[in-house]
Protein backbone atom coordinates (compact mmCIF):
# COMPACT_ATOMS: atom_id res chain seq x y z
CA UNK A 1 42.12 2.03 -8.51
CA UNK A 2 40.75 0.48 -11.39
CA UNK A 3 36.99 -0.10 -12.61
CA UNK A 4 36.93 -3.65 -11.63
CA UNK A 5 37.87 -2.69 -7.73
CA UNK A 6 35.76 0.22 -7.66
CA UNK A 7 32.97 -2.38 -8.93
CA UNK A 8 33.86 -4.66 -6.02
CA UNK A 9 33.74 -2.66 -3.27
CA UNK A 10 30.35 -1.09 -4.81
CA UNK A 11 29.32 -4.82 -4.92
CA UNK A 12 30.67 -5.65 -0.95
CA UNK A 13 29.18 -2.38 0.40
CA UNK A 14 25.28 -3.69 -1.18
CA UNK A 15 25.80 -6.91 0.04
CA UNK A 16 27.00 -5.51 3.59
CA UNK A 17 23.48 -3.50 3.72
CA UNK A 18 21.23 -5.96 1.93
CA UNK A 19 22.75 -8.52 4.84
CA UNK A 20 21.91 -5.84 7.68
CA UNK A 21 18.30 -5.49 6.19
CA UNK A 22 17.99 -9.28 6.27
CA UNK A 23 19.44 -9.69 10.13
CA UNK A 24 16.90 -7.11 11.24
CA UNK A 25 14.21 -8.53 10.17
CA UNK A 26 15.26 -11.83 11.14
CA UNK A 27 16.05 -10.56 14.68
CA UNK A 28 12.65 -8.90 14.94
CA UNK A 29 10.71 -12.79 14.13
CA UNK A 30 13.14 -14.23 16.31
CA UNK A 31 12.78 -12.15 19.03
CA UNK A 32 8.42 -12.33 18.37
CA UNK A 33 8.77 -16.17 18.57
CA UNK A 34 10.84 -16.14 21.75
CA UNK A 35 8.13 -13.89 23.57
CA UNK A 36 5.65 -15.86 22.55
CA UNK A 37 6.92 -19.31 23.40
CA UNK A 38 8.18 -18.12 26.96
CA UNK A 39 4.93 -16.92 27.73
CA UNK A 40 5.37 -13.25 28.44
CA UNK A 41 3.16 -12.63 25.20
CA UNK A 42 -0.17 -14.54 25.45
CA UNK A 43 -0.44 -16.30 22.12
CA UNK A 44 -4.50 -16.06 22.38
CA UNK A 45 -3.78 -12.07 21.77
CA UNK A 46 -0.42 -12.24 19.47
CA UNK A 47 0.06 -15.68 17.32
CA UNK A 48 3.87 -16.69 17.09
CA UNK A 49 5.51 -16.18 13.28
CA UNK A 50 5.66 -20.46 13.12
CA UNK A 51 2.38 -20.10 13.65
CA UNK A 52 1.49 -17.56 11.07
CA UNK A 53 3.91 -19.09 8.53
CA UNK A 54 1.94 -22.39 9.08
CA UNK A 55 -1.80 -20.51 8.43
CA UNK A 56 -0.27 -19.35 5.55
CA UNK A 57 -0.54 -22.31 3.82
CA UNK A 58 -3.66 -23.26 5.21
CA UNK A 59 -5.39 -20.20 4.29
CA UNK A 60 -4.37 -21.10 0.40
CA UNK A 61 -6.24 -24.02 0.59
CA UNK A 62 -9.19 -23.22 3.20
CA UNK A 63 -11.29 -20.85 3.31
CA UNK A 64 -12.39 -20.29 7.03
CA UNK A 65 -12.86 -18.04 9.14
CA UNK A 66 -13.92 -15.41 6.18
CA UNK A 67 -15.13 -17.56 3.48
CA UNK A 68 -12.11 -16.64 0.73
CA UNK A 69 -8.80 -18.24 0.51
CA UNK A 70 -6.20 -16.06 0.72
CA UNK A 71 -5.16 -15.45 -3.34
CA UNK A 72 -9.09 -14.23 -3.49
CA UNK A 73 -8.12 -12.32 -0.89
CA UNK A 74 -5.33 -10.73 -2.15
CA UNK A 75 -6.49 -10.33 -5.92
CA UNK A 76 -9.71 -8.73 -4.64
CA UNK A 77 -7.67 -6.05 -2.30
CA UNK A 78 -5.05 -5.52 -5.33
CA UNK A 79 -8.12 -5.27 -7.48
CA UNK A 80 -9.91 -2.52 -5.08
CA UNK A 81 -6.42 -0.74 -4.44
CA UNK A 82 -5.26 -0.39 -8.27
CA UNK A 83 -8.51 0.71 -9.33
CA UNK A 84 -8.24 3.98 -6.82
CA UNK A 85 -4.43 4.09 -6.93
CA UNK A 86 -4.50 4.31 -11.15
CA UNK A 87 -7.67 7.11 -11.07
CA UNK A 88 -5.76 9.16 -8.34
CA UNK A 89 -2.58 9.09 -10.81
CA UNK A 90 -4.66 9.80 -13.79
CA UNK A 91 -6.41 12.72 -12.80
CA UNK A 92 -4.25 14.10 -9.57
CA UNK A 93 -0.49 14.07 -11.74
CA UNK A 94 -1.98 16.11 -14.55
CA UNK A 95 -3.73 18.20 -12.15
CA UNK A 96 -0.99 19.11 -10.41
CA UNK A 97 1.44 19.81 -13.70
CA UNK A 98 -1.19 22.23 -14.69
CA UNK A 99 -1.67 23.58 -11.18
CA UNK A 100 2.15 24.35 -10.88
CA UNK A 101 2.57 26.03 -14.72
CA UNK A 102 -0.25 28.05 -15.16
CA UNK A 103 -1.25 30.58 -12.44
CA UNK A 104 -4.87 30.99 -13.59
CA UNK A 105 -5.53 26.98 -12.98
CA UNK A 106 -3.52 27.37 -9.30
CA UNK A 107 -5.77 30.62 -8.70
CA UNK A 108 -9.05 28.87 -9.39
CA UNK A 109 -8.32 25.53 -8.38
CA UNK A 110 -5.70 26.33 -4.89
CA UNK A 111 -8.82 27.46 -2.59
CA UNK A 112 -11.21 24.65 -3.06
CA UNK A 113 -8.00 22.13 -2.68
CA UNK A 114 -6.48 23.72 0.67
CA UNK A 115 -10.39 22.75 1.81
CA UNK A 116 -10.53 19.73 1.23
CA UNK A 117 -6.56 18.19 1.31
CA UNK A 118 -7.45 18.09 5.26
CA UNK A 119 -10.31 15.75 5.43
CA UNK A 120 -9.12 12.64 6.37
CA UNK A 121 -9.73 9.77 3.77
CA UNK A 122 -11.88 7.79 6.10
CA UNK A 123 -14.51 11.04 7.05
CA UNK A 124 -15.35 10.13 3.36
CA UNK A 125 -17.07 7.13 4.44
CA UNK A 126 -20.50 8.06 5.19
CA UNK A 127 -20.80 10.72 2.17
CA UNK A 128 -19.56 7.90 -0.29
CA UNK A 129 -22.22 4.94 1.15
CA UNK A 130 -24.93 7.74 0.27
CA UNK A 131 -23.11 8.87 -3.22
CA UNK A 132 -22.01 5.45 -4.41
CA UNK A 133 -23.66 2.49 -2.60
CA UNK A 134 -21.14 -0.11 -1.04
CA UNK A 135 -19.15 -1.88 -3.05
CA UNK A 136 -16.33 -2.00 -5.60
CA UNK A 137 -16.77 1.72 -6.13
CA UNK A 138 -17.35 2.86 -3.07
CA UNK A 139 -14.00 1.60 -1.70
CA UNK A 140 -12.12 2.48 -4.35
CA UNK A 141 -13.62 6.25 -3.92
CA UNK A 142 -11.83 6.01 -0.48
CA UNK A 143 -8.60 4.71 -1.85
CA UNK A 144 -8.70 7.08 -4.53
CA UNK A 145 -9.06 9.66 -2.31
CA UNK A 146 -5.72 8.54 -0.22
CA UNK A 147 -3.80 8.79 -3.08
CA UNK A 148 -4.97 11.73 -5.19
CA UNK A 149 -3.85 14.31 -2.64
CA UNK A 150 -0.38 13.27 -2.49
CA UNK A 151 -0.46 12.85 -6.22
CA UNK A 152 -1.37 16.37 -6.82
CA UNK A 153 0.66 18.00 -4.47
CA UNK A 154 4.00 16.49 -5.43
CA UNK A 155 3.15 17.23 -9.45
CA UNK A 156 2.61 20.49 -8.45
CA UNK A 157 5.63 20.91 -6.33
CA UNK A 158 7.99 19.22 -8.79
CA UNK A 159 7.17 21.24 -12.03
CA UNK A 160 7.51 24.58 -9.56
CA UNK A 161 10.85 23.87 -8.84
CA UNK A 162 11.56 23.97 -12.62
CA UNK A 163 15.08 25.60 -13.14
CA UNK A 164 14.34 29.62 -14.83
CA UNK A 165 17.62 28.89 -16.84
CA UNK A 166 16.22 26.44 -18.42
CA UNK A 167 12.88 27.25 -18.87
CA UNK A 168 15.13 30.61 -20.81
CA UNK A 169 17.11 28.23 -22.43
CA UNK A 170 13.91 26.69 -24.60
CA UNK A 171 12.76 30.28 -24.53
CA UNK A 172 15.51 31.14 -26.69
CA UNK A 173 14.84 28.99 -29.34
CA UNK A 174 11.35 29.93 -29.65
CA UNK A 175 9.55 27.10 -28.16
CA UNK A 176 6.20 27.89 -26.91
CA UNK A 177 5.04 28.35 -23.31
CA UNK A 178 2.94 25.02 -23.92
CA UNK A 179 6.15 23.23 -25.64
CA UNK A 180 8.55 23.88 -22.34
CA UNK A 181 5.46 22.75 -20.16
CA UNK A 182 5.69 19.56 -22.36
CA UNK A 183 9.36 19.58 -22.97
CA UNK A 184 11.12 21.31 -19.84
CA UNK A 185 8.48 21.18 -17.03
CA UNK A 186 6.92 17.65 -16.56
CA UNK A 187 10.24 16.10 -17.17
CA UNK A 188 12.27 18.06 -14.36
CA UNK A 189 9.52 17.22 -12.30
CA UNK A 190 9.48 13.61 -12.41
CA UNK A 191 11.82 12.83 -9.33
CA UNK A 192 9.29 14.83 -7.59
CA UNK A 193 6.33 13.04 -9.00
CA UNK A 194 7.52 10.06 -8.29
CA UNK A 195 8.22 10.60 -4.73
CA UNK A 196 4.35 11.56 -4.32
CA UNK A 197 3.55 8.40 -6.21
CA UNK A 198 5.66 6.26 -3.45
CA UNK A 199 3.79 8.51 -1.12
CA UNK A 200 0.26 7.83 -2.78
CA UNK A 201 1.05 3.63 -3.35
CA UNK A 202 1.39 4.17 0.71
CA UNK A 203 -1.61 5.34 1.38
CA UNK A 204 -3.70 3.45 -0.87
CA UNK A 205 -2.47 0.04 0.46
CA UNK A 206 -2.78 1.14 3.92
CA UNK A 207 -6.42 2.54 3.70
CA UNK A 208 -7.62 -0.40 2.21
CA UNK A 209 -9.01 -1.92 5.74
CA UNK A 210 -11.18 1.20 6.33
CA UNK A 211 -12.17 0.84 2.06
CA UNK A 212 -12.95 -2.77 2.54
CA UNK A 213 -15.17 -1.83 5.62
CA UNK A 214 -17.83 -1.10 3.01
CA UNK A 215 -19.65 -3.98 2.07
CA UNK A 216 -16.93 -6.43 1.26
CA UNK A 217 -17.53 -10.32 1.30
CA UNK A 218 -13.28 -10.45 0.00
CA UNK A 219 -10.14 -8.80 0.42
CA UNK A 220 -7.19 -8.76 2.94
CA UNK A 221 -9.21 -5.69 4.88
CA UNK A 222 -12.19 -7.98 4.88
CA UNK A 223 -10.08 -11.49 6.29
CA UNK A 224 -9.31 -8.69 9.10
CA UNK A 225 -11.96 -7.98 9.90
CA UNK A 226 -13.49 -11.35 10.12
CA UNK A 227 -10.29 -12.15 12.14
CA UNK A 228 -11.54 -9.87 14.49
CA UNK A 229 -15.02 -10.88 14.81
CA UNK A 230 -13.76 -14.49 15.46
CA UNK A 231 -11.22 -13.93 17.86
CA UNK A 232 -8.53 -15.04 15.27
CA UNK A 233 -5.12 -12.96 16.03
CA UNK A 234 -4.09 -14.91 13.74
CA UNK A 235 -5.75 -14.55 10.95
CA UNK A 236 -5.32 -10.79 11.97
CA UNK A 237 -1.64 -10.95 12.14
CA UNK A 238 -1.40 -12.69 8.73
CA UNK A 239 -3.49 -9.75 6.84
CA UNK A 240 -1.10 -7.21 8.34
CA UNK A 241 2.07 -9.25 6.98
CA UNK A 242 0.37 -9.95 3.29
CA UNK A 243 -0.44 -6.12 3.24
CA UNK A 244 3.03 -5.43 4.22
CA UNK A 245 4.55 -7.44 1.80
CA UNK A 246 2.46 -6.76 -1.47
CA UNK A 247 3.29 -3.02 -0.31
CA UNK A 248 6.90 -3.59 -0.04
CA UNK A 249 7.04 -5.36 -3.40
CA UNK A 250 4.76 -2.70 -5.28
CA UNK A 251 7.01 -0.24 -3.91
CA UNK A 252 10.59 -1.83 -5.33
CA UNK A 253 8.65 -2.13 -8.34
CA UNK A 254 8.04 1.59 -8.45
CA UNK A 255 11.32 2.84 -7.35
CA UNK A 256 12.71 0.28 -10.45
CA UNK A 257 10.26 1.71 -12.82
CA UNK A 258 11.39 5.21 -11.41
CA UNK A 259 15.15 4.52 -12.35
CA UNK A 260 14.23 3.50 -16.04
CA UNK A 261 11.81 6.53 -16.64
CA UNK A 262 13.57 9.52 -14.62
CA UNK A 263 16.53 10.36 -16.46
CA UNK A 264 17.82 13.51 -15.21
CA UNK A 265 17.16 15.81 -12.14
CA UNK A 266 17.86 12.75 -9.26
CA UNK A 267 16.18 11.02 -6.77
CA UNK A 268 14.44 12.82 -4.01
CA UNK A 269 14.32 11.09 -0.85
């Protein structure tokens, strides 16, 4: 079998799945729209996707119920989420690295972690109105939060797992303990990293309602929220979608940046 066959049936096999992805989703709308039209879903609690895909293009232009349009909406979340995502990655990667290579960091740092890595993101709440106020920095405290954990445990468990022959490989041609930690550790720990990453990009995007609960006068959390207090399903309905979308996308964007940085040790899914 030649490389041009092999690249066929490579090509047929994608296209196969990437078809089954599209005919699930598909079915799913279709069968949404047929339970609302036929009545056995009331649309004043669950709005059909015609519906939604109509307000969709409303909401660009107009600005009710919440007072935003929807790109304010979705710039302010992305804005909010980033901000907590990109500190969490900052400070929880290296963290981690330094948690998993030198014992006297994992000694001193391990107890006070295992404390607080239970605490659910959203008990934070109360402690961060009093700390930080409400606003911009509050919720992105919250998000932070969501995502640091993940972050730091993933770093940690990654550059662990580095391989001893290896690590006696760089040994052997007198490279320092600091120069493998560079050289040997954080790179064999990448496919690792990135799967907390993926993990912490999850949680970030899905605790932004509870973030934007602070204070906010924008964001998808926020539009919500207001969908709620107007007894727009809706409105509530489109939110969800727009946060599951941006997430999808951010994630595909990941797992492509991923592929270009990772270059050896494999995926880990």
């Amino acid at each position: 079998m030649d490389k041009k066959t092999k690249k066929n049936k490579f090509a047929d096999g994608s296209t196969k799945y990437a078809l089954l992805s599209v005919l699930g989703i598909a079915g799913f709308f279709v069968i949404w729209q047929l339970l609302v039209v036929s009545g056995i879903i009331n649309s004043k609690y669950l709005a059909a996707p015609t519906d939604i895909i109509k307000l969709f293009f409303v909401k660009i232009a107009e600005t009710a119920p919440d007072g935003n349009t929807l790109q304010v909406n979705v710039f302010s979340s992305l804005r909010v989420s980033l901000l907590g995502l990109f500190t969490a990655l900052i400070l929880g990667i290296p963290l981690g690295w330094l948690m998993g290579w030198y014992r006297w960091v994992d000694r001193f740092v391990t107890p006070l972690f295992e404390i607080i890595r239970p605490i659910p993101p959203i008990s934070w709440i109360p402690l961060t109105i009093l700390w930080l106020g409400i606003g911009l920095k509050a919720q992105a405290f919250i998000i932070f939060f969501s995502a640091f954990i993940p972050c730091v445990i993933n770093s940690y468990t990654g550059i662990k797992q580095t391989s001893p022959v290896l690590i006696n490989v760089a040994k052997t041609f007198g490279a320092t303990n600091f120069t493998i930690f560079i050289k040997v550790g954080i790179p064999s720990s990448l496919p690792i990293t990135f799967a907390g990453i993926r993990v912490a990009l999850g949680n970030s995007w899905s605790t932004l309602v509870a973030a934007e609960m602070l204070a906010s006068s924008a964001g998808l959390g926020y539009m919500i929220l207001m969908g709620r207090a107007f007894a727009r399903p809706d409105i509530i309905v489109l939110g969800m979608l727009v946060i599951g979308v941006i997430g999808a996308i951010m994630t595909a964007l990941l797992e492509f940046a991923e592929k270009k940085i990772v270059k050896w040790g494999g995926r880990t899914r």
